[in-house]
N, C-alpha and C. Protein backbone atom coordinates (compact mmCIF):
# COMPACT_ATOMS: atom_id res chain seq x y z
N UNK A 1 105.74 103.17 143.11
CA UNK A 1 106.60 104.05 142.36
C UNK A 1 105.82 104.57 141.16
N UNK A 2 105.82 105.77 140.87
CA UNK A 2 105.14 106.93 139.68
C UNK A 2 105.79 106.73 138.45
N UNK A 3 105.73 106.58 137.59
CA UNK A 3 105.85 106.62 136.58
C UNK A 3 105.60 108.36 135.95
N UNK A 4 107.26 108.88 135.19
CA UNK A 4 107.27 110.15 135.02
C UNK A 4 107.78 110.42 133.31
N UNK A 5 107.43 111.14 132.11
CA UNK A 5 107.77 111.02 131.14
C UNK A 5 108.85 111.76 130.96
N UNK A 6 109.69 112.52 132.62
CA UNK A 6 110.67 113.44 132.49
C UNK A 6 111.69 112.41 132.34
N UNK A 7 112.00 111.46 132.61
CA UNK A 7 112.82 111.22 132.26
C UNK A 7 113.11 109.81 131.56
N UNK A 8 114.50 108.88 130.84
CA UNK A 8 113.85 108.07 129.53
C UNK A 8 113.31 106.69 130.30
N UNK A 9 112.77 106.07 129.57
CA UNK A 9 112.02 105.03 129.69
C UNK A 9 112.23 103.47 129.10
N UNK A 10 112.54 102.79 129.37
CA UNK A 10 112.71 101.62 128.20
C UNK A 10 111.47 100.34 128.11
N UNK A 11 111.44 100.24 126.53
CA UNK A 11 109.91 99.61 126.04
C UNK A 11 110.50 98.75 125.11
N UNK A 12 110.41 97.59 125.70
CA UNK A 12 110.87 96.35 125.34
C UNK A 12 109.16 95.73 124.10
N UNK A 13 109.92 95.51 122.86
CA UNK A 13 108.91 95.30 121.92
C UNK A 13 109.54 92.94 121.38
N UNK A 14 108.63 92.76 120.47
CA UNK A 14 108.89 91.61 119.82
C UNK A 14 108.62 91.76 118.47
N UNK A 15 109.39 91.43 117.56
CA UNK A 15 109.46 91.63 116.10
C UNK A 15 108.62 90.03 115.76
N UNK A 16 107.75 89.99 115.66
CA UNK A 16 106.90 88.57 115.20
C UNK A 16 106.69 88.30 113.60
N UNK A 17 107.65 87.27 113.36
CA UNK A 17 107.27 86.88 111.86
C UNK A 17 106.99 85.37 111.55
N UNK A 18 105.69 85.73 110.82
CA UNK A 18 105.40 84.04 110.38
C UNK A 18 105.00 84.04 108.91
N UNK A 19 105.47 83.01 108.16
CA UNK A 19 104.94 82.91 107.08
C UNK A 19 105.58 84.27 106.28
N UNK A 20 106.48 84.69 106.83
CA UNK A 20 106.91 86.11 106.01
C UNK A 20 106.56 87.24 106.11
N UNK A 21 105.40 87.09 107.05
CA UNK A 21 104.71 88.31 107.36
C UNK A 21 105.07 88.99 108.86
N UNK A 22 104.77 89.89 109.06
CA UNK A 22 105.66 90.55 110.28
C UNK A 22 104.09 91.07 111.42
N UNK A 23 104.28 90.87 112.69
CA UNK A 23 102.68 91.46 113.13
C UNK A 23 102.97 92.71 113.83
N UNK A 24 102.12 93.56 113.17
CA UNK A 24 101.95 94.82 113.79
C UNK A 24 100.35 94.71 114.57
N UNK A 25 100.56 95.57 115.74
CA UNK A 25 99.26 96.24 116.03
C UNK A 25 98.65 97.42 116.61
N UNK A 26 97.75 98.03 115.79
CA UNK A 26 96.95 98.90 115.90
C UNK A 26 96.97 99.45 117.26
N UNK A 27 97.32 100.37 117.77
CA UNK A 27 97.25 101.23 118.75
C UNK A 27 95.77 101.48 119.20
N UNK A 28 95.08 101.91 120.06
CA UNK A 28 93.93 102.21 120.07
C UNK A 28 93.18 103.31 121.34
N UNK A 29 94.67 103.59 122.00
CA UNK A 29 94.26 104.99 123.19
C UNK A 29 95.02 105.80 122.74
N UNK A 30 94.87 107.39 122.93
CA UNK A 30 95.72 108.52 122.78
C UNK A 30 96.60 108.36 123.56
N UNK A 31 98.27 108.67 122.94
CA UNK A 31 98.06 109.46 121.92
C UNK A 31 98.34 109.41 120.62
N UNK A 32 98.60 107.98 120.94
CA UNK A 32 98.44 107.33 119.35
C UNK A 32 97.97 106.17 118.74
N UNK A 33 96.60 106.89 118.81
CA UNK A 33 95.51 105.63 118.77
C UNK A 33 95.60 105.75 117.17
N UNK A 34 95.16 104.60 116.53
CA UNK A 34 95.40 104.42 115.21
C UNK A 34 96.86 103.95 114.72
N UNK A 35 97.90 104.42 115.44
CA UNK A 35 99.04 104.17 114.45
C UNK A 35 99.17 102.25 114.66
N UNK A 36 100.30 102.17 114.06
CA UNK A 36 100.90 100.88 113.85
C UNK A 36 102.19 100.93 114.97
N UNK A 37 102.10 99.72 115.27
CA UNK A 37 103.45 99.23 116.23
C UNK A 37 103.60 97.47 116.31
N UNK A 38 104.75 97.17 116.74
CA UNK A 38 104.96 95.92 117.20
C UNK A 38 104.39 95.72 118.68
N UNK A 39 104.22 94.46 118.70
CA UNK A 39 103.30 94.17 120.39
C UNK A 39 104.57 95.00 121.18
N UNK A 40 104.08 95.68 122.10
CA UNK A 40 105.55 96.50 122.94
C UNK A 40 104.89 97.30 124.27
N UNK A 41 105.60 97.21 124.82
CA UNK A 41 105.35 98.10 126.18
C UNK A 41 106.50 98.30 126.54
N UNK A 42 106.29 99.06 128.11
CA UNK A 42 107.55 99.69 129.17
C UNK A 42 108.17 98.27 130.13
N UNK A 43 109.39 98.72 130.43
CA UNK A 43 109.77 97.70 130.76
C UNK A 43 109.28 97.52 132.60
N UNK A 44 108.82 97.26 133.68
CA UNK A 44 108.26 97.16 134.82
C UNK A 44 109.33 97.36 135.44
N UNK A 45 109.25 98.02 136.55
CA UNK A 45 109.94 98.31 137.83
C UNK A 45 110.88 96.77 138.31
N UNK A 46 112.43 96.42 137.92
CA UNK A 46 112.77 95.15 138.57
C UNK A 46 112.37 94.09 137.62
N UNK A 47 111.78 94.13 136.42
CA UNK A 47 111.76 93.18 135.78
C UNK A 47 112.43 92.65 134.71
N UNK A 48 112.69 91.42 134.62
CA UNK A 48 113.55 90.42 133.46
C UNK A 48 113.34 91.25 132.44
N UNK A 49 113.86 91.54 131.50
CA UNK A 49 113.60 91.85 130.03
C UNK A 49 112.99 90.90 129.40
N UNK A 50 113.65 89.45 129.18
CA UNK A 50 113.10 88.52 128.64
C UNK A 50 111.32 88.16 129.14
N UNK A 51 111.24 88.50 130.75
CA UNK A 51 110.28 88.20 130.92
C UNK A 51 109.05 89.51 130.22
N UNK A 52 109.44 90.45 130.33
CA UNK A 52 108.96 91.53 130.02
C UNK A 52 108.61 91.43 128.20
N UNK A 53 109.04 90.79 127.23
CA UNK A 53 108.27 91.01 126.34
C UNK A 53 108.07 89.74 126.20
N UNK A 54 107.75 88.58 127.06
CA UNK A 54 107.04 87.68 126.83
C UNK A 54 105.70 88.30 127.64
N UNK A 55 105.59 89.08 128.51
CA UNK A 55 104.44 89.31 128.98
C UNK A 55 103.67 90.23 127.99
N UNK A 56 104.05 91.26 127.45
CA UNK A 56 104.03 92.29 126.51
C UNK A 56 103.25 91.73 125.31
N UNK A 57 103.40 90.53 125.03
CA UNK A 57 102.84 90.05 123.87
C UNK A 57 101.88 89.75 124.13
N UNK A 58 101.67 88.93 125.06
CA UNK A 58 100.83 88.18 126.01
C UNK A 58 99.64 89.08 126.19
N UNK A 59 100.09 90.33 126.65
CA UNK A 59 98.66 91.66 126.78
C UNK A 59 98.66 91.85 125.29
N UNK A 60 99.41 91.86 124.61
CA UNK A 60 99.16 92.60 123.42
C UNK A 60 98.36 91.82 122.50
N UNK A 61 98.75 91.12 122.28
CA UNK A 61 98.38 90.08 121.07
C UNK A 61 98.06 88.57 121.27
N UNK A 62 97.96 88.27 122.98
CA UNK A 62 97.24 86.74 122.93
C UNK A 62 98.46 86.06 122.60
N UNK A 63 99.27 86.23 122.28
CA UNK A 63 100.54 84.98 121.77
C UNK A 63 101.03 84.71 122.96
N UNK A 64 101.91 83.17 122.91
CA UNK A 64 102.84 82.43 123.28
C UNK A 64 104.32 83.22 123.03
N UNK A 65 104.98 83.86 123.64
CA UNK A 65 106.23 84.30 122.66
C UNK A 65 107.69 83.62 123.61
N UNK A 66 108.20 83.31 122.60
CA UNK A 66 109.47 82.88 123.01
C UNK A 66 110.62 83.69 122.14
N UNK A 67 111.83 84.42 122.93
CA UNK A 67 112.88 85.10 122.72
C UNK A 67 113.67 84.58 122.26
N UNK A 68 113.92 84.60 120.48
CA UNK A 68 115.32 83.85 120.31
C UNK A 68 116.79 84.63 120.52
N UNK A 69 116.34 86.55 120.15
CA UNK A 69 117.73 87.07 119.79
C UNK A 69 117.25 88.45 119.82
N UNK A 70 118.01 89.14 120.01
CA UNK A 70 117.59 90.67 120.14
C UNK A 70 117.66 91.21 118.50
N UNK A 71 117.11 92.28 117.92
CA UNK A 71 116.95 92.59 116.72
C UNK A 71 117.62 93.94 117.13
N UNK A 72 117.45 94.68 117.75
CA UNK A 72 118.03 95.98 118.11
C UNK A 72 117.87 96.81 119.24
N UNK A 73 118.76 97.67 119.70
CA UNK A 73 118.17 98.26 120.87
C UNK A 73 118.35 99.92 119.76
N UNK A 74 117.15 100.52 120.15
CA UNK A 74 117.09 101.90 119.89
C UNK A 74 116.81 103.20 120.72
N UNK A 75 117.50 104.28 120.71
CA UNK A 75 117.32 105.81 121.50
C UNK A 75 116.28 106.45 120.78
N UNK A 76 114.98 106.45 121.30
CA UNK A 76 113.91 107.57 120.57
C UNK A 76 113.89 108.93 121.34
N UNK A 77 113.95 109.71 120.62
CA UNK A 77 113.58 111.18 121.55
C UNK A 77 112.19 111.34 120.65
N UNK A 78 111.02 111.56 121.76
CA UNK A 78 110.16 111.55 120.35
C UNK A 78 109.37 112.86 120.99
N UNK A 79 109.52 114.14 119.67
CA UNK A 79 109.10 115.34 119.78
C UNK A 79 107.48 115.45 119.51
N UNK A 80 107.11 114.25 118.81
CA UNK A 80 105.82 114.77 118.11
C UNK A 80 104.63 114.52 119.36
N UNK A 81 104.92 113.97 120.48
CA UNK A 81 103.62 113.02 120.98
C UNK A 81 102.97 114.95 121.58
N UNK A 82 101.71 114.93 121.48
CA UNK A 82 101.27 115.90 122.00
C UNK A 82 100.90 116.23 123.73
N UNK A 83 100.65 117.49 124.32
CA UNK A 83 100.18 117.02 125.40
C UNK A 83 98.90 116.63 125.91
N UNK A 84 99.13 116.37 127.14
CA UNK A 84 99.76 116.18 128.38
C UNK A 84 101.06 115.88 128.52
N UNK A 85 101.10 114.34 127.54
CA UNK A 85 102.77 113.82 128.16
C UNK A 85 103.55 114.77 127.52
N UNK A 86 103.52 115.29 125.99
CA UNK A 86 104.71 115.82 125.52
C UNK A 86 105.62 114.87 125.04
N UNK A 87 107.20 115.37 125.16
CA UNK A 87 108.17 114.90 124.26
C UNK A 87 108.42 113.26 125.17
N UNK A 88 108.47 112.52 124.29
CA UNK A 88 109.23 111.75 125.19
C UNK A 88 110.60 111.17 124.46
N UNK A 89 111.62 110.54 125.58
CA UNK A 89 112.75 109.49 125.29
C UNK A 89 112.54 108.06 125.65
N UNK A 90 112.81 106.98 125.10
CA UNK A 90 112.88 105.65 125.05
C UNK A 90 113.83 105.27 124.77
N UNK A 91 114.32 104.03 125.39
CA UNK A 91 115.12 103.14 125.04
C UNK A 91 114.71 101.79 124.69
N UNK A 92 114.11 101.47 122.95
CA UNK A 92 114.01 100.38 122.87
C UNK A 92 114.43 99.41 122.34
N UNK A 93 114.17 98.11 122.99
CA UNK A 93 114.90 96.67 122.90
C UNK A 93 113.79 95.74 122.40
N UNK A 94 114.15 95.44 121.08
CA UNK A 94 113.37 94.74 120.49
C UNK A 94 113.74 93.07 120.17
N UNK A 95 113.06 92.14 120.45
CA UNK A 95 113.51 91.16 120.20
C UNK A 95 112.65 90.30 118.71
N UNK A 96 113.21 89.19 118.25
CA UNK A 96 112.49 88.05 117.49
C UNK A 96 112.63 87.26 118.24
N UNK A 97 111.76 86.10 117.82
CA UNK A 97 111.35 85.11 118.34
C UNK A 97 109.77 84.26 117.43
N UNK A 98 110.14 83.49 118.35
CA UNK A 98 108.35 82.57 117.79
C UNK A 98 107.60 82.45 118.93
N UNK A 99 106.08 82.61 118.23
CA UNK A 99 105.13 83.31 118.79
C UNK A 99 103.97 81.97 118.34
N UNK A 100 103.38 81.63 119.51
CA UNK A 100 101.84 80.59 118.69
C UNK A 100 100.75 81.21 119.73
N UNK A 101 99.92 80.46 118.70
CA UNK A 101 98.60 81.28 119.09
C UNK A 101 98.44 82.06 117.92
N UNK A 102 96.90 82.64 117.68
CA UNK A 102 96.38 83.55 117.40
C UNK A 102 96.15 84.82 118.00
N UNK A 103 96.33 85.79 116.56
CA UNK A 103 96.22 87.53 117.98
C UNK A 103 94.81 87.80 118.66
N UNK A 104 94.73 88.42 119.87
CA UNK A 104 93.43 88.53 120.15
C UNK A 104 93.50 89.92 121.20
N UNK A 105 92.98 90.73 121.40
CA UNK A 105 92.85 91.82 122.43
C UNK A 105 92.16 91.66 123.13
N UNK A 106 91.85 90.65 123.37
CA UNK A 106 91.16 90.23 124.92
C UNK A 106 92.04 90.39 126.34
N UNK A 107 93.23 90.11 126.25
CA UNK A 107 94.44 90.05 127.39
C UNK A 107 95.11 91.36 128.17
N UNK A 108 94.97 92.26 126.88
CA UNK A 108 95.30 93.44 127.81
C UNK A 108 94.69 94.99 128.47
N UNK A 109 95.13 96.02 128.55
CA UNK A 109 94.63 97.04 129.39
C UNK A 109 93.15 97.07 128.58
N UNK A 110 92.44 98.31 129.56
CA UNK A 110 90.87 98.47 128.62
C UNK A 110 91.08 99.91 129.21
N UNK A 111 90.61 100.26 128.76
CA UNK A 111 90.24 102.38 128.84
C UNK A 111 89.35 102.35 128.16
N UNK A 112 88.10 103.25 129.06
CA UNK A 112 87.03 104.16 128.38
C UNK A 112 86.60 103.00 127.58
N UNK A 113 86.21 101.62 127.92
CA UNK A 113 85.72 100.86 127.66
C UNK A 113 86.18 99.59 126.45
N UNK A 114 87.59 100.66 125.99
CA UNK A 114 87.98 100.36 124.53
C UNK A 114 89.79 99.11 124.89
N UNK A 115 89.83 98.14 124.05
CA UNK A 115 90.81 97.61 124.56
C UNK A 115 92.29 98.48 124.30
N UNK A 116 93.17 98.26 124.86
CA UNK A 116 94.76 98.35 124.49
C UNK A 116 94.61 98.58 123.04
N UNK A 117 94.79 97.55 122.08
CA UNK A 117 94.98 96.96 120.71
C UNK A 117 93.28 97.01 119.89
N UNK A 118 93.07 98.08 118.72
CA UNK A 118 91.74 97.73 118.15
C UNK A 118 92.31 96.78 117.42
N UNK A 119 93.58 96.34 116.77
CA UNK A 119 93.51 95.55 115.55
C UNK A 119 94.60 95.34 115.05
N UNK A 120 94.88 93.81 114.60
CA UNK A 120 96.36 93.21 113.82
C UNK A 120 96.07 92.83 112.76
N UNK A 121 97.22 93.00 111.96
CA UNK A 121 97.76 93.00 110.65
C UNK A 121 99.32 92.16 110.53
N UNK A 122 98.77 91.30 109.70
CA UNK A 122 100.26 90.33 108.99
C UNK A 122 100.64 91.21 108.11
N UNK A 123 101.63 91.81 108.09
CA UNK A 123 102.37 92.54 106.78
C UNK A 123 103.12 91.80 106.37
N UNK A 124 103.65 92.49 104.67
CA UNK A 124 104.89 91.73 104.19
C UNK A 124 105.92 92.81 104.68
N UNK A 125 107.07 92.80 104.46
CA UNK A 125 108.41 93.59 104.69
C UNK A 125 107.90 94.72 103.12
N UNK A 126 107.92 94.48 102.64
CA UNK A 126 107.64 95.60 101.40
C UNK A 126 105.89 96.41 102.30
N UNK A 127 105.31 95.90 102.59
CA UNK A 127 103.98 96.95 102.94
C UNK A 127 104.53 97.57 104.04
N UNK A 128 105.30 96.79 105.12
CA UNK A 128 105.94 98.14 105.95
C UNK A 128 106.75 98.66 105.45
N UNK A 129 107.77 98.58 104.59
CA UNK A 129 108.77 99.70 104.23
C UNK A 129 108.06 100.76 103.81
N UNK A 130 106.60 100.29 102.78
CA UNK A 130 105.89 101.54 102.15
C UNK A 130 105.02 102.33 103.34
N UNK A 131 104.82 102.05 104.07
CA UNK A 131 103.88 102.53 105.19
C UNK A 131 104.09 104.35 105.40
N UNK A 132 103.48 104.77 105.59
CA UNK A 132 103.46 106.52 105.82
C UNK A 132 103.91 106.44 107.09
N UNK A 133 105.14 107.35 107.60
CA UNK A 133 105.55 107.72 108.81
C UNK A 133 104.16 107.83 109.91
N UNK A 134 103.29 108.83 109.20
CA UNK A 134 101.83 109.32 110.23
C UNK A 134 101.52 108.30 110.93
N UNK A 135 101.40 106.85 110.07
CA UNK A 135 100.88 106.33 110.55
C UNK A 135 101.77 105.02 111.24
N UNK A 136 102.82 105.27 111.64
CA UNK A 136 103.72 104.23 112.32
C UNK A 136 104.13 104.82 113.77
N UNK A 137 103.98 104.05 115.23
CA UNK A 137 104.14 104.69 116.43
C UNK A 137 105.43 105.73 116.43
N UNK A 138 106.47 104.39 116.33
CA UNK A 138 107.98 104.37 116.20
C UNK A 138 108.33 104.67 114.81
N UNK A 139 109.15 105.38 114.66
CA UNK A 139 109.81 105.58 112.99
C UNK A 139 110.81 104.51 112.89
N UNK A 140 111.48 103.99 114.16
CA UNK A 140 112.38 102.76 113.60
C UNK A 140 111.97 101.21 113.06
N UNK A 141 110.40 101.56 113.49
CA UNK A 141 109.67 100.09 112.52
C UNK A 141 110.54 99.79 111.39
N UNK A 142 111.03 100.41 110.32
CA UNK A 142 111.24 100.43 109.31
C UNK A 142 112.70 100.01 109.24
N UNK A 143 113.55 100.68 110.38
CA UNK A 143 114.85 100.33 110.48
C UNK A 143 114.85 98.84 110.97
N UNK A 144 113.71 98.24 111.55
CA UNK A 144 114.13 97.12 112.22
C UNK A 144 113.71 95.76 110.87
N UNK A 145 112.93 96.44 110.33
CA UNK A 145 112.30 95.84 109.16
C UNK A 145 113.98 95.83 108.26
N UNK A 146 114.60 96.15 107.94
CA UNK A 146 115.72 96.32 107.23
C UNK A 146 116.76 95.27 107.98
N UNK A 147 116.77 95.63 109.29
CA UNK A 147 117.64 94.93 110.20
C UNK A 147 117.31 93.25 109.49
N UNK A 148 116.35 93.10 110.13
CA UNK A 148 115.77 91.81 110.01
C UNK A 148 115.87 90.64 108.63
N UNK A 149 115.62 91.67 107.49
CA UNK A 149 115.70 91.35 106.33
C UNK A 149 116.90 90.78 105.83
N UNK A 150 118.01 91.71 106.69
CA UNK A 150 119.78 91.61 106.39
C UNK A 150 120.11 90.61 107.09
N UNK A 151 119.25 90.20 108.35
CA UNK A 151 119.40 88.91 109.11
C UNK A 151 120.18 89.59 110.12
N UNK A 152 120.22 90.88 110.43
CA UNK A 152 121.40 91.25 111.67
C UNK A 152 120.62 90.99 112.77
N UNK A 153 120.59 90.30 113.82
CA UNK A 153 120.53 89.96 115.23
C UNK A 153 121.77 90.00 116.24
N UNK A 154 121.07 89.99 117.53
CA UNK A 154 122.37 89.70 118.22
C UNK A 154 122.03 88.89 119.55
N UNK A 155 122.81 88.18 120.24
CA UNK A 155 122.50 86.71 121.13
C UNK A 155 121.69 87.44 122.34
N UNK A 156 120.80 86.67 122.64
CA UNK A 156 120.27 87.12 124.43
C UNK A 156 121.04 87.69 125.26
N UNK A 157 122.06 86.72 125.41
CA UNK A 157 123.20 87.01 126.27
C UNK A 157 123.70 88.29 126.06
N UNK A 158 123.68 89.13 125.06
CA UNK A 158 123.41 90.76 125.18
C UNK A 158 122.91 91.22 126.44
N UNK A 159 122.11 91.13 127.08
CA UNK A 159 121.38 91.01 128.27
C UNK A 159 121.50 90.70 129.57
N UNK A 160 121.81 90.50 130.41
CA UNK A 160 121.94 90.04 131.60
C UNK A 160 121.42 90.75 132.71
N UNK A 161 120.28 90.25 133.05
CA UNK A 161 119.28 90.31 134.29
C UNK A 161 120.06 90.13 135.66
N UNK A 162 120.22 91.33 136.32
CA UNK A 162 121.16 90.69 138.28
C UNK A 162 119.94 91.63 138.48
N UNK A 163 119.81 90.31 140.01
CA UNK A 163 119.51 91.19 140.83
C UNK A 163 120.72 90.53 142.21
N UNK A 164 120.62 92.20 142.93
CA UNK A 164 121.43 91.83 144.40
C UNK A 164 120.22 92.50 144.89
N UNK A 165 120.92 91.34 146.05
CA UNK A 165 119.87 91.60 147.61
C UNK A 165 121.23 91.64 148.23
């Protein structure tokens, strides 16, 4: 099955905080290489959610992640990405949880020789609130950063994985 940007998509992310600090990482293929994001990808054809951003991290950042609670689900229409792909829509579902291990970009995709992820950063909640839009994937980083702060979560059980055969 093809993967098409006509129509929306959902990219299950993990909000990782330790020590107070929150982990973002560095993007590093077009078309938005450089910005900032949470470890995150698309969600796979038939797959768990839960399992899906424990794997997600796993490519992203080398961590252990375990799902305690969803932080938010968000609708992006996002006008700015340039082409080829163009505009896209997302639906993303972000969770917290705890995460061990150290980050590393050894685990996931490679293009043009270069990994997935050039690079992570522990932020505080005040260095992302200040962060420049330019340089953030998602503009709701900031909303989830707020979320989080206020302590709003909501249970797994939000969720429920069927499959029928």
């Amino acid at each position: 099955m093809s993967f098409s940007y006509e129509q929306p998509y959902i990219v299950i992310g993990a909000f990782i905080v330790r020590d107070g600090k929150v982990l973002l990482v560095q993007e590093n293929h077009l078309p938005d290489a450089g910005k900032w994001n949470i470890p995150a990808g698309k969600l796979d054809y038939g797959e768990n959610p839960l399992e899906a951003v424990k794997r997600e991290v796993f490519e992203e950042a080398g961590l252990t992640f375990e799902p305690q609670s969803i932080l938010g689900l968000h609708s992006i229409h996002r006008k700015d990405v340039p082409a080829p792909i163009g505009t896209t829509h997302a639906l993303r579902i972000v969770f917290t949880g705890d995460a061990t291990g150290e980050p590393t970009n050894t685990n996931g995709e490679v293009e043009d020789g270069k990994p997935e992820i050039a690079q992570f950063a522990w932020l505080t909640p005040d260095e992302v609130l200040a962060m420049d839009d330019k340089t953030i994937r998602y503009h709701d980083l900031k909303d989830y950063m707020r979320d989080y702060l206020a302590g709003t979560t909501y249970p797994l059980a939000l969720i429920t994985h069927l499959v029928q055969e």
